[in-house]
N, C-alpha and C. Protein backbone atom coordinates (compact mmCIF):
# COMPACT_ATOMS: atom_id res chain seq x y z
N UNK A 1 16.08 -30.85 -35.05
CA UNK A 1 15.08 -30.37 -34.12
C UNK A 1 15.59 -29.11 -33.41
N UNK A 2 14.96 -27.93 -32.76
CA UNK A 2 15.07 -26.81 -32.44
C UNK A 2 14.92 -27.18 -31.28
N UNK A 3 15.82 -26.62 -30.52
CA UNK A 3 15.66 -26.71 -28.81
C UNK A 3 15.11 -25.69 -27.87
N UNK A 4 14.52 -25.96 -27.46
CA UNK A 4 14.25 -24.18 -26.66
C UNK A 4 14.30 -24.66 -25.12
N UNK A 5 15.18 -23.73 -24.89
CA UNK A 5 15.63 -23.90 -23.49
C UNK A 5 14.81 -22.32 -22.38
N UNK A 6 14.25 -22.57 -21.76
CA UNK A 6 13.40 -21.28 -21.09
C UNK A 6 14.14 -21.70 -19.77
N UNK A 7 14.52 -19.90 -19.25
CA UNK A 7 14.75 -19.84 -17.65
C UNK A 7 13.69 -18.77 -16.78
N UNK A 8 14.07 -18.34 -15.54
CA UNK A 8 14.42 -16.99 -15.01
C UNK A 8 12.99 -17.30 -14.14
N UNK A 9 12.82 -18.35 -14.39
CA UNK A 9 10.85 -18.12 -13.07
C UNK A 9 12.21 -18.75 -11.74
N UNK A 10 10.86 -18.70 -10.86
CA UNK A 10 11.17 -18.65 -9.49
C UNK A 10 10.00 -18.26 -8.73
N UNK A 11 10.17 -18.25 -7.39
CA UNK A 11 8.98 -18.02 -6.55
C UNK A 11 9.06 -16.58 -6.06
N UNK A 12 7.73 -15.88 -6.55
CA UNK A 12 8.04 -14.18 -5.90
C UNK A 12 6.80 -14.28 -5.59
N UNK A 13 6.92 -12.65 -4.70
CA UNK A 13 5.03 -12.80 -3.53
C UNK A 13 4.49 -11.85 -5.13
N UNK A 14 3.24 -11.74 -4.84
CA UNK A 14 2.22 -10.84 -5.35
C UNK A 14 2.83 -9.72 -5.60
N UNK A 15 2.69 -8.97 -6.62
CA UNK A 15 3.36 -7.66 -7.10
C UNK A 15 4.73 -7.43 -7.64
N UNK A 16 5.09 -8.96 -7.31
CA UNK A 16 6.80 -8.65 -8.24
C UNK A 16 7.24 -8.89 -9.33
N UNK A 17 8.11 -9.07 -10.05
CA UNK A 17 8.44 -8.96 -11.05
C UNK A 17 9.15 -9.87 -11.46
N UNK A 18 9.24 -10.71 -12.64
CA UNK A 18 10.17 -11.99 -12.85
C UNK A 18 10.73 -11.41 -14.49
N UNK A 19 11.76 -11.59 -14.89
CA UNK A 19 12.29 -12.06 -16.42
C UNK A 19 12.55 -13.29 -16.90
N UNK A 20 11.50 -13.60 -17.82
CA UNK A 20 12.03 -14.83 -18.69
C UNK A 20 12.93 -14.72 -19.65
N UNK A 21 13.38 -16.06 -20.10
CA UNK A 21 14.23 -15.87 -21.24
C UNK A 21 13.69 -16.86 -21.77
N UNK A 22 14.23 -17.08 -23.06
CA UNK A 22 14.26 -18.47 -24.03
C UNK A 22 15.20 -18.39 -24.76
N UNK A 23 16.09 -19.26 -24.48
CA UNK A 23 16.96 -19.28 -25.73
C UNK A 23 16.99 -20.32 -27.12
N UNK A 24 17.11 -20.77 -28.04
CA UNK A 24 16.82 -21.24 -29.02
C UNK A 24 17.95 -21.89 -29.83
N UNK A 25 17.69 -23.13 -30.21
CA UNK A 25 19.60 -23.50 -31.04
C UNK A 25 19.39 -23.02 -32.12
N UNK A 26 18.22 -22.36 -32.99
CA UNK A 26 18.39 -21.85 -34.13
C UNK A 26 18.25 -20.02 -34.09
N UNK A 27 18.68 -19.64 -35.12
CA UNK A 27 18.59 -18.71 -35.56
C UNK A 27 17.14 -17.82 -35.63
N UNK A 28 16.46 -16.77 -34.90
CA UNK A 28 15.11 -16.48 -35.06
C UNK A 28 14.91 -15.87 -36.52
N UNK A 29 15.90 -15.26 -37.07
CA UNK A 29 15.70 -14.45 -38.04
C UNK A 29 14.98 -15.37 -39.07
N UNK A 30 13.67 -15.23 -39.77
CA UNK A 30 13.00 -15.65 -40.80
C UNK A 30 12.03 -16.05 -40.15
N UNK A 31 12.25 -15.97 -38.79
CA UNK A 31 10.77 -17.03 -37.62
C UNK A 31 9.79 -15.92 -37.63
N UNK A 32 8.25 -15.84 -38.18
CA UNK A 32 8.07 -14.93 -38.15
C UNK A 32 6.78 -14.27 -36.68
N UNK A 33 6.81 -15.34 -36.27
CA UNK A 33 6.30 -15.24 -34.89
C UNK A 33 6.31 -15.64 -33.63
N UNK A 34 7.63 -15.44 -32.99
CA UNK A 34 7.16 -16.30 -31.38
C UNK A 34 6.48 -15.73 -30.45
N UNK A 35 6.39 -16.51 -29.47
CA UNK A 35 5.66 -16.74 -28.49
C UNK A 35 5.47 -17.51 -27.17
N UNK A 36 5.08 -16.73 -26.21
CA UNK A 36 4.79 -17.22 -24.92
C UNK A 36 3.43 -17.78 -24.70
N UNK A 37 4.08 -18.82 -24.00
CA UNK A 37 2.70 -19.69 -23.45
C UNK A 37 2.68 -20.09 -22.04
N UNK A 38 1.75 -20.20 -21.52
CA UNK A 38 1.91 -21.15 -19.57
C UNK A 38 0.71 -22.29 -19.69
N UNK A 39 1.02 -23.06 -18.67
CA UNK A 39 0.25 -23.68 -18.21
C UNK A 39 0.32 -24.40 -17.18
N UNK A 40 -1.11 -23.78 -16.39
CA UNK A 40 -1.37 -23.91 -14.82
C UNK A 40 -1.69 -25.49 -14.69
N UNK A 41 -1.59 -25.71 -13.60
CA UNK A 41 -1.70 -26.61 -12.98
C UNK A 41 -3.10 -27.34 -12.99
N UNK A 42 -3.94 -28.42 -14.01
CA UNK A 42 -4.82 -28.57 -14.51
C UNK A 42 -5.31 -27.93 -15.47
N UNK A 43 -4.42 -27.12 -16.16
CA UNK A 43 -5.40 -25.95 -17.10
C UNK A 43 -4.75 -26.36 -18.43
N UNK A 44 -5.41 -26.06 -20.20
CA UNK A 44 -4.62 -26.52 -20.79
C UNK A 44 -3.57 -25.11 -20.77
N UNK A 45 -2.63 -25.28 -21.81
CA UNK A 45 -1.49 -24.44 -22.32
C UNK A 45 -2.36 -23.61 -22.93
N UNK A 46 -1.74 -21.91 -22.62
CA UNK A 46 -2.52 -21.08 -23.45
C UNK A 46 -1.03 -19.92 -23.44
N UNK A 47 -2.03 -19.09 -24.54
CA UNK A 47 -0.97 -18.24 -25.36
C UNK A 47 -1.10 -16.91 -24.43
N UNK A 48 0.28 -16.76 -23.73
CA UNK A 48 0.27 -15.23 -23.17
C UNK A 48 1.13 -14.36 -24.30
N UNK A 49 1.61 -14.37 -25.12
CA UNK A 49 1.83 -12.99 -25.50
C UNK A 49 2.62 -13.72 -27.17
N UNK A 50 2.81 -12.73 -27.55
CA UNK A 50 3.17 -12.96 -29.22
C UNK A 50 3.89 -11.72 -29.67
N UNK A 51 5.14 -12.53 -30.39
CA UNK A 51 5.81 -10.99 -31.03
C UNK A 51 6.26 -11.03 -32.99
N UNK A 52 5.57 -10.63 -33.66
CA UNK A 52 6.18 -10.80 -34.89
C UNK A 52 7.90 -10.27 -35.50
N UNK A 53 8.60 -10.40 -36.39
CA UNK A 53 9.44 -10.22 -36.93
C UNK A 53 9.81 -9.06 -36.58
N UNK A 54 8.64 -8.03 -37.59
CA UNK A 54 8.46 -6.83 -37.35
C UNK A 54 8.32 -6.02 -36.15
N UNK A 55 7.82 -6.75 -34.81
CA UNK A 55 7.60 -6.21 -33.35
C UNK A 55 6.21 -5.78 -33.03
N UNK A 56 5.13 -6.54 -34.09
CA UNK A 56 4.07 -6.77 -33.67
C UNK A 56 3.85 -7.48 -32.49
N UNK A 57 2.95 -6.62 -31.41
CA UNK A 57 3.32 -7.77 -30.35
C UNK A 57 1.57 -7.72 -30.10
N UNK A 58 1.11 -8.92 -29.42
CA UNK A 58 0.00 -9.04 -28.99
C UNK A 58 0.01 -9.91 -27.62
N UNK A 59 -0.86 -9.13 -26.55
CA UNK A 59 -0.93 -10.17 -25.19
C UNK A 59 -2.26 -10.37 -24.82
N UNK A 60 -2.36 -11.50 -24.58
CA UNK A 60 -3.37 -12.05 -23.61
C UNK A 60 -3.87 -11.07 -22.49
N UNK A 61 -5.72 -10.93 -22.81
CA UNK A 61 -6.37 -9.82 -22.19
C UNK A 61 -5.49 -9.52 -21.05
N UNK A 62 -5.71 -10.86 -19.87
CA UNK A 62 -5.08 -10.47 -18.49
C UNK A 62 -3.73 -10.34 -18.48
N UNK A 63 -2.77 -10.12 -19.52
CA UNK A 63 -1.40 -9.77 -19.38
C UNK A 63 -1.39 -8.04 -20.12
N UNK A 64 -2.18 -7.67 -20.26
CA UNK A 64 -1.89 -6.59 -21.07
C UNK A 64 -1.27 -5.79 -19.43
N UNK A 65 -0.64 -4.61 -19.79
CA UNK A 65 -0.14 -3.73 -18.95
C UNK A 65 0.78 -4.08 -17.95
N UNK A 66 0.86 -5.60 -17.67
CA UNK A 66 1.58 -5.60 -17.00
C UNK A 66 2.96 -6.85 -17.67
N UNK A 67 2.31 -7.06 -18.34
CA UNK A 67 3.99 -8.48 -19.38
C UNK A 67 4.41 -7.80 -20.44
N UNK A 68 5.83 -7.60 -20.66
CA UNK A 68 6.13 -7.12 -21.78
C UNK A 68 6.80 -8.61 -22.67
N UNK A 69 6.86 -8.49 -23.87
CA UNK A 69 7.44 -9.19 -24.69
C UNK A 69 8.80 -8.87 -25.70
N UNK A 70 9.46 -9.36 -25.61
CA UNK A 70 10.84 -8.75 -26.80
C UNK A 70 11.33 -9.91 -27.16
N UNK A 71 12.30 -9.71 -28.07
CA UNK A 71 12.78 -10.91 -29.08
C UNK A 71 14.20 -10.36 -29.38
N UNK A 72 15.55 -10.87 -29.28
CA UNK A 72 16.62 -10.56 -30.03
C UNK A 72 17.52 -11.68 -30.84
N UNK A 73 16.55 -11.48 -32.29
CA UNK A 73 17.24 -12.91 -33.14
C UNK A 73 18.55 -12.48 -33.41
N UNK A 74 19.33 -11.82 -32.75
CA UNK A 74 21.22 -12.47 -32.80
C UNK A 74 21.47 -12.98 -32.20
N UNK A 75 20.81 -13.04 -30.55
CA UNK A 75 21.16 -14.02 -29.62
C UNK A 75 20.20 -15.29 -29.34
N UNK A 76 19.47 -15.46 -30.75
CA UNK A 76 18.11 -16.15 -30.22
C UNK A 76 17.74 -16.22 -29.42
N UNK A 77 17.40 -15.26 -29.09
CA UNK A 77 16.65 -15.27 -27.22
C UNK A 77 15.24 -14.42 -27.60
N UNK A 78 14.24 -15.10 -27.05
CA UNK A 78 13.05 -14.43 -26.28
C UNK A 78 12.81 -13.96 -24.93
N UNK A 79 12.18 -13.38 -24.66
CA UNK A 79 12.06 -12.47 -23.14
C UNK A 79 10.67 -11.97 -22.80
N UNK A 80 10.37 -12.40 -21.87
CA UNK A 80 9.42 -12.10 -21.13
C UNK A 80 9.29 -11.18 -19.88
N UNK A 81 9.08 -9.98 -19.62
CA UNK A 81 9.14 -9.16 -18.04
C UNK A 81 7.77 -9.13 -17.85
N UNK A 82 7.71 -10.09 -16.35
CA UNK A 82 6.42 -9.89 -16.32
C UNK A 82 6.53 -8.81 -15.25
N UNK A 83 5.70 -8.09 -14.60
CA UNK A 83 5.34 -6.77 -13.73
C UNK A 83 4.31 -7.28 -12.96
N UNK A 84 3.82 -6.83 -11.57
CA UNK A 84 2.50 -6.87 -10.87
C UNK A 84 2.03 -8.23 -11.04
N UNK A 85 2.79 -9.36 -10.78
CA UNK A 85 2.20 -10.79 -10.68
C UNK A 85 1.25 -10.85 -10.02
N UNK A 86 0.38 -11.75 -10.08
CA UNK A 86 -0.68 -12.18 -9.37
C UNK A 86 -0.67 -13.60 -9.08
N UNK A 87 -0.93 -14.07 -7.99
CA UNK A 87 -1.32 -15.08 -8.05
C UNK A 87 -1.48 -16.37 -9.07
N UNK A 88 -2.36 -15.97 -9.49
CA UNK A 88 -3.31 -16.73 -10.77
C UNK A 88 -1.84 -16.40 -11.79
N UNK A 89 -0.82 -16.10 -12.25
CA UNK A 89 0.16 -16.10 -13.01
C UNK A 89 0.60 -17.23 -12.46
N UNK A 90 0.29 -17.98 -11.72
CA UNK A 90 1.49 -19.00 -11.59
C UNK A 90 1.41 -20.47 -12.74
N UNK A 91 2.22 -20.66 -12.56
CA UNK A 91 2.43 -21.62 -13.70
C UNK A 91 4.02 -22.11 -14.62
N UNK A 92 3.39 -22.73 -15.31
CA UNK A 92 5.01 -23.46 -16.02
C UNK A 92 4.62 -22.74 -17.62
N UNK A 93 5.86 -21.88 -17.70
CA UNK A 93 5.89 -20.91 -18.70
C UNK A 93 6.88 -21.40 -19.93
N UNK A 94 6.30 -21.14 -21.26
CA UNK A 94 6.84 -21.75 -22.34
C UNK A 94 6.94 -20.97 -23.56
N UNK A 95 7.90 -21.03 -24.72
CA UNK A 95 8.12 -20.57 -25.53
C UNK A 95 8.05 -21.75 -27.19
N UNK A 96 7.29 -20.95 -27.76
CA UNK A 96 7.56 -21.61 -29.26
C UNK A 96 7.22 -20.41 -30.16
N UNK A 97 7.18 -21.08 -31.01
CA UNK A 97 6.41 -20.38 -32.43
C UNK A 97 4.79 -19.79 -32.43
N UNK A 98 4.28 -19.24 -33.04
CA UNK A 98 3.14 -19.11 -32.87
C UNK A 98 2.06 -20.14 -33.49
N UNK A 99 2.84 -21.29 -34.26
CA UNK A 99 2.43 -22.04 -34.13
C UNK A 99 2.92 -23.32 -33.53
N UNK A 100 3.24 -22.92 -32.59
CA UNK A 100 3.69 -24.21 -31.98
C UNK A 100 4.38 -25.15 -32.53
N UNK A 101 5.27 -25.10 -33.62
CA UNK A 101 5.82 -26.58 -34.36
C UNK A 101 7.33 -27.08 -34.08
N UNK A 102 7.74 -26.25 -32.72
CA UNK A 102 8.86 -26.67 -32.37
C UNK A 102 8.89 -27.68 -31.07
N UNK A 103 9.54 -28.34 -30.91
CA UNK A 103 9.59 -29.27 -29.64
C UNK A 103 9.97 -28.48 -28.37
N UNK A 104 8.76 -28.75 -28.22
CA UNK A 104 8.40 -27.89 -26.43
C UNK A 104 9.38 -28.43 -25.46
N UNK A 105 10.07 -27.17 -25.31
CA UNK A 105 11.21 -27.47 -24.13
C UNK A 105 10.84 -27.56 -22.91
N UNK A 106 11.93 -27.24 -21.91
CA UNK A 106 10.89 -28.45 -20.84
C UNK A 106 9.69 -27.15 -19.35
N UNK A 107 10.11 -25.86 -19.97
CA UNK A 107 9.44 -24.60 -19.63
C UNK A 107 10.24 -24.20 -18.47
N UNK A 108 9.67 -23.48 -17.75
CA UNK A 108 10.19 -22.44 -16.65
C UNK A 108 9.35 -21.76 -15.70
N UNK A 109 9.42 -22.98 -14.24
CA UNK A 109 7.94 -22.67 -13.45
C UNK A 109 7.99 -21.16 -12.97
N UNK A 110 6.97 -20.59 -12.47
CA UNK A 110 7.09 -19.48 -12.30
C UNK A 110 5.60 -19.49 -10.53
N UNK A 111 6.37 -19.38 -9.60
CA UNK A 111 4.67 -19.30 -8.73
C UNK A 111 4.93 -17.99 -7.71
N UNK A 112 3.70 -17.43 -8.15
CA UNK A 112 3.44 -16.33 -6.93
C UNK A 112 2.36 -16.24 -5.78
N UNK A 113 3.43 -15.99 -4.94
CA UNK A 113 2.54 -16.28 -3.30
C UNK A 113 1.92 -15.00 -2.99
N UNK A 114 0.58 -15.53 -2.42
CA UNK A 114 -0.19 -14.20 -1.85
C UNK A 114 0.43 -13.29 -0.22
């Protein structure tokens, strides 16, 4: 089983800035898509951002401009910078595959105060 271990949330006001990580016990190289996910507090899990092999990246309407996404499969790590939080970003933030078939680690809350 693949472990994914996610850090780096914490509590920041409106407008700041957090870095996620994920780190991974396997190797990313051959993975050909991960991905970030959250989920709020009653809401289901949804997909904020996606990065292919290649560095195709795609984000979720309301993350565009302000979340970046990167990937470095030597250190199996994923990364998340989010920018200009809002509120409504808060949540318990997660990493898998783009299809989801790894065992969801245990995420990385993230809440921003107005």
């Amino acid at each position: 089983q693949v472990q994914l271990v996610e850090s780096g949330g914490g509590l920041v006001q409106a407008g700041g800035s957090l870095r996620l990580s994920c780190a991974a016990s396997r190797s990313l190289f051959g993975v050909t898509t991960m991905a970030w996910y959250r989920q709020a507090p009653g809401e289901q899990r949804e997909l904020v951002a996606s990065i292919t092999s290649r560095s195709n990246i795609q984000y979720a309407d309301s993350m565009k401009g302000r979340f970046t996404i990167s990937r470095d499969n030597s250190k199996r790590e994923l990364y998340l910078q989010m920018n200009r939080l809002k509120p409504e970003d808060t949540a318990v933030y997660y990493c898998n595959t783009n299809y989801a078939n790894w065992v969801w680690g245990q995420g990385t809350q993230v809440t921003v105060s107005s």
